[in-house]
Protein backbone atom coordinates (compact mmCIF):
# COMPACT_ATOMS: atom_id res chain seq x y z
CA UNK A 1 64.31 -33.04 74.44
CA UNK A 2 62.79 -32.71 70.83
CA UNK A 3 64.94 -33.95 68.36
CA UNK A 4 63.10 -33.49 65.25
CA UNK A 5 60.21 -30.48 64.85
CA UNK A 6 58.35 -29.48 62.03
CA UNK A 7 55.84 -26.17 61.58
CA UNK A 8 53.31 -26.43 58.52
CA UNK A 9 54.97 -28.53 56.40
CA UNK A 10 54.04 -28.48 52.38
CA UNK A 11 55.35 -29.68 49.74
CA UNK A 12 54.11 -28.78 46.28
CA UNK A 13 55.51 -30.33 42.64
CA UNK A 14 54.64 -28.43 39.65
CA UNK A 15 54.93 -29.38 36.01
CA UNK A 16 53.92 -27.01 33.47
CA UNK A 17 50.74 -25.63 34.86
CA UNK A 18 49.68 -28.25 36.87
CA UNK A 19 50.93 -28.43 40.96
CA UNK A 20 49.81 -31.53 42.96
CA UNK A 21 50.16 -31.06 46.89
CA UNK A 22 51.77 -33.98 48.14
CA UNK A 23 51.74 -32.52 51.87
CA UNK A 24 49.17 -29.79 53.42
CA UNK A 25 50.68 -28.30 56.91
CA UNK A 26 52.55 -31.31 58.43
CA UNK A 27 53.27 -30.43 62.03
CA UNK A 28 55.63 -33.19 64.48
CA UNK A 29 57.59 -33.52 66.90
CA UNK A 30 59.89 -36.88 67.74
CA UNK A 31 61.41 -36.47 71.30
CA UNK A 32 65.20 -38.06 72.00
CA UNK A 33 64.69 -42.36 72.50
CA UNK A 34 61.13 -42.11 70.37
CA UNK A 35 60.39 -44.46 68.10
CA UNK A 36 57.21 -43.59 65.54
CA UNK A 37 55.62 -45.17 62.89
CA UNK A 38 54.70 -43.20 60.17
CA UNK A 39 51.50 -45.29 58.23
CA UNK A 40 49.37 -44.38 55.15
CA UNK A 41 47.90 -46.09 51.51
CA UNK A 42 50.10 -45.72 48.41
CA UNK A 43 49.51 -41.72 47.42
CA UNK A 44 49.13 -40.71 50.82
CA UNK A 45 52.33 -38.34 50.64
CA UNK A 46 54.71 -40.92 52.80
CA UNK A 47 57.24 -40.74 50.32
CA UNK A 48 57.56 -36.94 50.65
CA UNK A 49 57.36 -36.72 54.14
CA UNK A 50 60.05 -38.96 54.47
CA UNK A 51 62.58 -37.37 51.62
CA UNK A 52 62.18 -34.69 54.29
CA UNK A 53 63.03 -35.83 56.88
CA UNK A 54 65.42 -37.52 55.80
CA UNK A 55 66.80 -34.08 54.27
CA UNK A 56 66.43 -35.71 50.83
CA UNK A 57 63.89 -32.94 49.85
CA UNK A 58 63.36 -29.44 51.36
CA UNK A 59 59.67 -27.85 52.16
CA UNK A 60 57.83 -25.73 49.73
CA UNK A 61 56.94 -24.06 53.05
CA UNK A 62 57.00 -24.35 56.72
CA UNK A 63 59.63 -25.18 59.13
CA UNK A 64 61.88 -28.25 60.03
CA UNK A 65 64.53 -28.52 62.76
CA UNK A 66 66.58 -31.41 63.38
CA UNK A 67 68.11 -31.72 66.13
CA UNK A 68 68.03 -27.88 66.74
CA UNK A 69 69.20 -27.14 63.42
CA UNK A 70 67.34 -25.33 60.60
CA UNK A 71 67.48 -27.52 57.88
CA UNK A 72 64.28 -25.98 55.82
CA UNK A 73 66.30 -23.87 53.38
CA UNK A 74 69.55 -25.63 53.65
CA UNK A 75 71.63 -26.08 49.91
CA UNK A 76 72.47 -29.86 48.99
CA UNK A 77 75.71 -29.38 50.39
CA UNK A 78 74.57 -28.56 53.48
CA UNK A 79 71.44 -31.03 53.29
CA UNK A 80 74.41 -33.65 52.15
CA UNK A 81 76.75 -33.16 55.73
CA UNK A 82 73.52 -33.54 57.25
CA UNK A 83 72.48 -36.41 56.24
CA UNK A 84 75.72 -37.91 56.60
CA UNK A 85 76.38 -36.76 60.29
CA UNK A 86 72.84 -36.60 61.49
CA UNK A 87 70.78 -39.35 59.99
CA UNK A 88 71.31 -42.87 59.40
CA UNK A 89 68.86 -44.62 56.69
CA UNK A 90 67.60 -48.02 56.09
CA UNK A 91 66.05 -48.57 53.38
CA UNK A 92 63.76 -51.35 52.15
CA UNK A 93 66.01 -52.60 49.01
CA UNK A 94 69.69 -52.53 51.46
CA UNK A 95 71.21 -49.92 49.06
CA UNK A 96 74.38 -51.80 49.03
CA UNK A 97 77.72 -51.98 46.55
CA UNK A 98 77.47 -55.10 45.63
CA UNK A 99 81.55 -55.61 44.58
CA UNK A 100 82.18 -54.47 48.43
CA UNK A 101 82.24 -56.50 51.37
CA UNK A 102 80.11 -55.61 54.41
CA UNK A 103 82.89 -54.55 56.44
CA UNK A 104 83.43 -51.80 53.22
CA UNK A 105 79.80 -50.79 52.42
CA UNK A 106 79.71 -49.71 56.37
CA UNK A 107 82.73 -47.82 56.01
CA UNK A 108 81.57 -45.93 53.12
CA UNK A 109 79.28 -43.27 55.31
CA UNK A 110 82.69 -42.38 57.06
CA UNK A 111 85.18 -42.34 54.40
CA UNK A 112 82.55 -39.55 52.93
CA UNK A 113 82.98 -38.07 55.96
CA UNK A 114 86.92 -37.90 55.95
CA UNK A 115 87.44 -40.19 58.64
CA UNK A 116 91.31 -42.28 58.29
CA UNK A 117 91.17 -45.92 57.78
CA UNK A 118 92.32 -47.69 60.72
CA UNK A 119 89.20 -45.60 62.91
CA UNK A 120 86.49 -46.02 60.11
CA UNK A 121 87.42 -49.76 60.03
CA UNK A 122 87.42 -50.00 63.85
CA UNK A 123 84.08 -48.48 63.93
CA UNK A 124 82.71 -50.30 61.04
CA UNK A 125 83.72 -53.43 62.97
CA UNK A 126 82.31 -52.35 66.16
CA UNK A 127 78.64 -51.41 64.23
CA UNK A 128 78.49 -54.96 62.57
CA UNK A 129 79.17 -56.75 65.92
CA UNK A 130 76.32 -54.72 67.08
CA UNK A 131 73.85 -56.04 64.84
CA UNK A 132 75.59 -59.41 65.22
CA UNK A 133 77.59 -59.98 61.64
CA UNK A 134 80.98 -60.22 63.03
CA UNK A 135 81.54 -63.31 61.23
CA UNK A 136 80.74 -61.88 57.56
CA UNK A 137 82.46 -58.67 57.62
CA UNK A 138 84.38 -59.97 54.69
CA UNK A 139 81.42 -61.31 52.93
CA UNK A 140 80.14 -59.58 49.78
CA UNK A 141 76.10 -58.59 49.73
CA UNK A 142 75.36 -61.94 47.06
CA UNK A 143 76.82 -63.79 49.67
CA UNK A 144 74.41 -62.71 52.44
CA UNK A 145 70.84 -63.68 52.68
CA UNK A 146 68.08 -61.32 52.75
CA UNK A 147 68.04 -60.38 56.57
CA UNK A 148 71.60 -60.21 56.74
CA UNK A 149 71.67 -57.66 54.21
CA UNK A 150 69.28 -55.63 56.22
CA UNK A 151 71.82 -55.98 59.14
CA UNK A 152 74.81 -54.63 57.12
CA UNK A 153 72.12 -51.96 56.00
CA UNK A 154 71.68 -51.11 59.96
CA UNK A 155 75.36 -51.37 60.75
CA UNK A 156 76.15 -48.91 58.18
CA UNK A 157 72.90 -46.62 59.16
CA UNK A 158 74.91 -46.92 63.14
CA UNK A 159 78.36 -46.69 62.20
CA UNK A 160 78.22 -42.42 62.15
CA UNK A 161 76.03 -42.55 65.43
CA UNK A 162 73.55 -40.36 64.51
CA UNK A 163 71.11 -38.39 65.86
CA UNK A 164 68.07 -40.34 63.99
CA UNK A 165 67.50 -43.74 62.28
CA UNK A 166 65.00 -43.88 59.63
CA UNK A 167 63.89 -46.55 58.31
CA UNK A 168 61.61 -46.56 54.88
CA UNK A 169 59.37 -49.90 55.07
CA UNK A 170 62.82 -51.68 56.17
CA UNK A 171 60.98 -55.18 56.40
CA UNK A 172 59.29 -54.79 52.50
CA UNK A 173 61.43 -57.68 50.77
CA UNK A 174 62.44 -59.60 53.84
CA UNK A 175 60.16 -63.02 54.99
CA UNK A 176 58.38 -63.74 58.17
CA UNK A 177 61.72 -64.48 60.59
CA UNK A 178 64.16 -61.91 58.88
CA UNK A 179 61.22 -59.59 59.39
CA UNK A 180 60.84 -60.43 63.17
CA UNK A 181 64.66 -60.60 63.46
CA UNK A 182 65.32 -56.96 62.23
CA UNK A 183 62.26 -55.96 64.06
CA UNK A 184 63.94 -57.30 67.39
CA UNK A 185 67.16 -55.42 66.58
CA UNK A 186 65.01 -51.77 65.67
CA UNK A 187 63.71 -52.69 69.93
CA UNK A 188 67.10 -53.08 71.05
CA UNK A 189 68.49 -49.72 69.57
CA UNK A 190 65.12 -48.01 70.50
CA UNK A 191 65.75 -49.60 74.42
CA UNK A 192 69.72 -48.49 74.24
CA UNK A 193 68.00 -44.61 73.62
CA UNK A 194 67.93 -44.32 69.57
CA UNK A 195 65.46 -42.45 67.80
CA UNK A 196 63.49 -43.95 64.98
CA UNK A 197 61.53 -43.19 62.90
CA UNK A 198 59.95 -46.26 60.64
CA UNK A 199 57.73 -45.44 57.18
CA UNK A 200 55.68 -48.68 56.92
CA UNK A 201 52.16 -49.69 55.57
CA UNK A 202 53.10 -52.78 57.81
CA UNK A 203 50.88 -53.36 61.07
CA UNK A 204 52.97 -56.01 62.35
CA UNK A 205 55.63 -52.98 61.92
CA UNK A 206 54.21 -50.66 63.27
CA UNK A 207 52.95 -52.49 66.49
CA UNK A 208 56.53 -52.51 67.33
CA UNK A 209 56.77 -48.51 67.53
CA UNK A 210 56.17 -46.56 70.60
CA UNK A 211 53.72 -44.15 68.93
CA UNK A 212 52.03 -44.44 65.40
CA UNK A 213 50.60 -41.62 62.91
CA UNK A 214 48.65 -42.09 60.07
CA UNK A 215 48.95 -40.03 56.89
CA UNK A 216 46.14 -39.43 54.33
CA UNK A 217 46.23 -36.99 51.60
CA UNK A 218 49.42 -35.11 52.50
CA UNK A 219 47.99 -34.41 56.49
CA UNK A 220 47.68 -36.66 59.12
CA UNK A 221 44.48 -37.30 60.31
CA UNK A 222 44.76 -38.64 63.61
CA UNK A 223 46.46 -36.89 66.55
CA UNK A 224 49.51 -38.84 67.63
CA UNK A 225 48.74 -41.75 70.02
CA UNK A 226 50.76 -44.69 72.10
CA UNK A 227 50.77 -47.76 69.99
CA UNK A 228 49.02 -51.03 71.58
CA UNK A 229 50.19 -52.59 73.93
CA UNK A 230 51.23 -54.99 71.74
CA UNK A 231 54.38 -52.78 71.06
CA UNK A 232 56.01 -53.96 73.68
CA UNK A 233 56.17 -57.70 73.26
């Protein structure tokens, strides 16, 4: 089953007269249990792409479905309940409140979403045992080291179970063994069935992924293929 499709993707910024085409006719598709690796240089439009798909951004034209939805010409409100039902993000810098604990900064995607406390902290629990930081739920982000960060940064990304997890170079401040650690974990929730999608310039990164595409220019200039078999260690 395709999860995530997209039709001739662009994405044009203009300022004053001048309009720079940061992607020309992107077309994907992710299937349900992929996991992808989205590579390019610095300029290469992998910022855009994913602010799309993580329904950050909206095309300029062409079509994206997620998960059979429409979500081209969505408003921000609408692109907002996406995100927050749909999608679960990691990013490279954690994102988190640093005056919350972990157990609170993975309840935040479901107290946005309206959920009562004793379920959003049940589930919160539940998505930090799952990326094994049962013991600092009540630990603050300064208390945490870099990896472990990354972990409450996953937990939080779980704790809505979403359709997708993307991942924007997720491994970019961590060192050599958090790096391997949180790439261990991304294997174990691609092997359970989740989707990811990973934006890396990384190649020890992307080795990990199932399938790898490289970007250039705003179009990607090799067809999608397997990753080596390297993947799979």
């Amino acid at each position: 089953m395709t999860l995530l499709s997209m039709r001739g993707v662009r994405k044009t910024y203009s300022t004053g007269s001048v309009s720079v085409e940061a992607l020309r006719g992107i077309d994907m598709d992710v299937e349900l249990g992929d996991y992808l690796a989205i590579m390019g240089p610095s300029g290469s439009g992998k910022s855009t792409l994913m602010h799309i798909i993580g329904c950050l951004d909206v095309p300029t034209d062409g079509s994206y479905l997620l998960d059979d939805v429409d979500v081209s010409a969505m408003d921000e409100r609408q692109l907002a309940d996406v995100r927050n039902h749909k999608i679960g993000f990691v990013f490279q810098q954690f994102n988190l409140l640093p005056a919350l604990t972990a157990l609170r900064n993975v309840e935040l995607p479901l107290l946005y979403a309206g959920v009562k406390r004793t379920l959003r902290r049940e589930r919160a629990m539940s998505a930090l045992e799952r990326v094994g930081l049962a013991d600092r739920v009540e630990h603050r982000p300064g208390e945490l080291s870099g990896g472990q960060q990354q972990r409450v940064s996953m937990a939080r990304a779980l704790v809505t179970d979403p359709a997708l997890i993307l991942a924007d170079e997720p491994t970019g401040a961590l060192d050599s063994v958090s790096t391997n650690d949180i790439l261990n974990l991304f294997q174990e929730l691609n092997d359970a069935g989740r989707t990811i999608v990973v934006i890396t310039h990384e190649d020890e990164v992307s080795k990990r992924a199932k399938r790898v595409v490289h970007l250039y220019d705003g179009q990607f200039r090799e067809a999608m293929e397997p990753a080596l078999a390297g993947a799979m260690s």
